[in-house]
Protein backbone atom coordinates (compact mmCIF):
# COMPACT_ATOMS: atom_id res chain seq x y z
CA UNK A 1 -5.76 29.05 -57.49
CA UNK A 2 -5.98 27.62 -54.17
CA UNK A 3 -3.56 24.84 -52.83
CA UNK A 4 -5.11 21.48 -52.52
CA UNK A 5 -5.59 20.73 -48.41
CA UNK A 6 -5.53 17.21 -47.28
CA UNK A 7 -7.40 16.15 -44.10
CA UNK A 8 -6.02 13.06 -44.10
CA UNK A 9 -2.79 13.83 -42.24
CA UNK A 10 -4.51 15.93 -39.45
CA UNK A 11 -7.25 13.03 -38.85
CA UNK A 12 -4.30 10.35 -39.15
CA UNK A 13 -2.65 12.58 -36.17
CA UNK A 14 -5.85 12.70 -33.97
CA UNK A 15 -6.14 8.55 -34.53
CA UNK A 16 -3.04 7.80 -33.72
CA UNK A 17 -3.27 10.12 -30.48
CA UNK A 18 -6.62 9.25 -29.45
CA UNK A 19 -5.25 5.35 -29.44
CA UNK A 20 -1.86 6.08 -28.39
CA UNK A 21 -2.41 7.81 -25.05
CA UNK A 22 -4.87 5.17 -23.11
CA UNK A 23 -2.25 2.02 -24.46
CA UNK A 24 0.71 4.56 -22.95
CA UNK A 25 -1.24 4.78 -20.00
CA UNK A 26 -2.83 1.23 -19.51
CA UNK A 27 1.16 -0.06 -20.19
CA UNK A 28 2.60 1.67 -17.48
CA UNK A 29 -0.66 0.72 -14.92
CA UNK A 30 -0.03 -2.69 -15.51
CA UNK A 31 4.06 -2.32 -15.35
CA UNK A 32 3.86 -0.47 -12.40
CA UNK A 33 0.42 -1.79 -10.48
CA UNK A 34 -1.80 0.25 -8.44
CA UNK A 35 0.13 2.79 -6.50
CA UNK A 36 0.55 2.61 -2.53
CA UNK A 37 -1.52 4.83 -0.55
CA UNK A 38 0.10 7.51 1.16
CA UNK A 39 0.08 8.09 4.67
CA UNK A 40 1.21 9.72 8.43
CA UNK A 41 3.29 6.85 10.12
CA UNK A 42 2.59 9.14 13.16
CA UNK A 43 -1.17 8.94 12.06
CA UNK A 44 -0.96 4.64 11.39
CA UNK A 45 1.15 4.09 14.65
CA UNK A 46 -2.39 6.05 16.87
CA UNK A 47 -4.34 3.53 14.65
CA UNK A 48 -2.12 0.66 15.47
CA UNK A 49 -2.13 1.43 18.75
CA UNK A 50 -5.95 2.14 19.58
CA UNK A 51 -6.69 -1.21 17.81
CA UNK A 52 -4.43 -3.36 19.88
CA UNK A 53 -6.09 -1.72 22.72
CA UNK A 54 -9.62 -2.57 21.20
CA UNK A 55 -8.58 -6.00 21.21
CA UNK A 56 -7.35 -5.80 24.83
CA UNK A 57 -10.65 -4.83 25.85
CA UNK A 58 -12.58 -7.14 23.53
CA UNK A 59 -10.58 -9.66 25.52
CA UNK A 60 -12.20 -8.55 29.20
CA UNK A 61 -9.47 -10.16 30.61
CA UNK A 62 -9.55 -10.63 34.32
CA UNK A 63 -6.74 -9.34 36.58
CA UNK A 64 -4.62 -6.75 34.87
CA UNK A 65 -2.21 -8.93 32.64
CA UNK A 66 0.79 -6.91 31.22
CA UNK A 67 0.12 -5.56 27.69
CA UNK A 68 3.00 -5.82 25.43
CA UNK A 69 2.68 -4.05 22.04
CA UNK A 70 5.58 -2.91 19.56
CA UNK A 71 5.01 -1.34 16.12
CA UNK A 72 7.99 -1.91 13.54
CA UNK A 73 8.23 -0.91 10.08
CA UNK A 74 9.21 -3.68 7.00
CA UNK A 75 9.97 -3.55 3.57
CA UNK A 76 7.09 -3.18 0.60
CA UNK A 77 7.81 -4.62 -2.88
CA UNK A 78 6.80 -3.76 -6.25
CA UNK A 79 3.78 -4.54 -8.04
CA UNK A 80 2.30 -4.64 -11.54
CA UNK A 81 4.77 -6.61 -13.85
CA UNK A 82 7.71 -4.53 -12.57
CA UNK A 83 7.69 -6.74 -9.59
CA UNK A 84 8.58 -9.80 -12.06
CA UNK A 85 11.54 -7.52 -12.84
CA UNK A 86 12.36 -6.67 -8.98
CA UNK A 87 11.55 -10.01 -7.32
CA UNK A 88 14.26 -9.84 -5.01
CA UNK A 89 14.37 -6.07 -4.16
CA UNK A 90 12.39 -4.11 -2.00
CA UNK A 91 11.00 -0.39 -2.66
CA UNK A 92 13.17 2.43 -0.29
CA UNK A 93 10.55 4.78 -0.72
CA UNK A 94 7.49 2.38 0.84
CA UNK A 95 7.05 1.03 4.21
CA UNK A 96 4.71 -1.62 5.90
CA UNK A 97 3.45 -1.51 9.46
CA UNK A 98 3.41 -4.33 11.53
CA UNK A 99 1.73 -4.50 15.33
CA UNK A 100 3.61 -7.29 17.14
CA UNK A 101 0.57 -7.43 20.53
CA UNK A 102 0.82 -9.81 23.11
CA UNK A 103 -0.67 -10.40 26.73
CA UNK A 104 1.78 -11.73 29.15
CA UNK A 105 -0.24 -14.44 31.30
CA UNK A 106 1.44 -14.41 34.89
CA UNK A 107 0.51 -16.46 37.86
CA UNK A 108 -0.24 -14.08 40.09
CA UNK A 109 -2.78 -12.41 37.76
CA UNK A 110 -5.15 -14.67 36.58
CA UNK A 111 -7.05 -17.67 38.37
CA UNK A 112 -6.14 -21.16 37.53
């Protein structure tokens, strides 16, 4: 005689799984949002620094006025619903960018 075999259990298993593992992974995109892209601060400082002189020559300035650029780094924050969570805490492992470019308008340099 031949035991009795129930597929019930095995397709129960597969259900469960196949609806388990997207709600696992939808709840921790929206906990955590969409991830920051990784990159060279070496890399985003060239960037930084060739746009602020794009700008500079967009201007066409007359004279040559003095150039001031700085780049600095700030704080990033969470996202998703975690950031409800961290409102008032920044991420360590994240950093912004931030070009601070000015022209310095002397006298001596341009026409009034």
């Amino acid at each position: 005689m031949r035991p009795s075999f129930s597929r019930k259990p095995a397709v129960l298993a597969l259900a469960v799984t196949v609806i388990a593992v997207p709600v696992l992974w939808l709840g921790h995109r929206l906990w955590n949002g969409d991830p920051y892209p990784s990159a060279d601060p070496d890399a985003i400082a060239v960037q930084l620094g060739r746009d602020a002189r794009l700008a500079y020559d967009d201007l066409a300035l007359p004279g040559r006025p003095e150039v001031t650029s700085q780049i600095r780094t700030g704080a990033c924050y969470y996202r998703g619903l975690r950031s409800f969570a961290h409102i008032d805490r920044s991420r360590l492992d994240v950093d912004s960018f931030q070009l601070d470019w000015g022209v310095t308008r002397t006298a001596s340099t341009w026409s009034t």
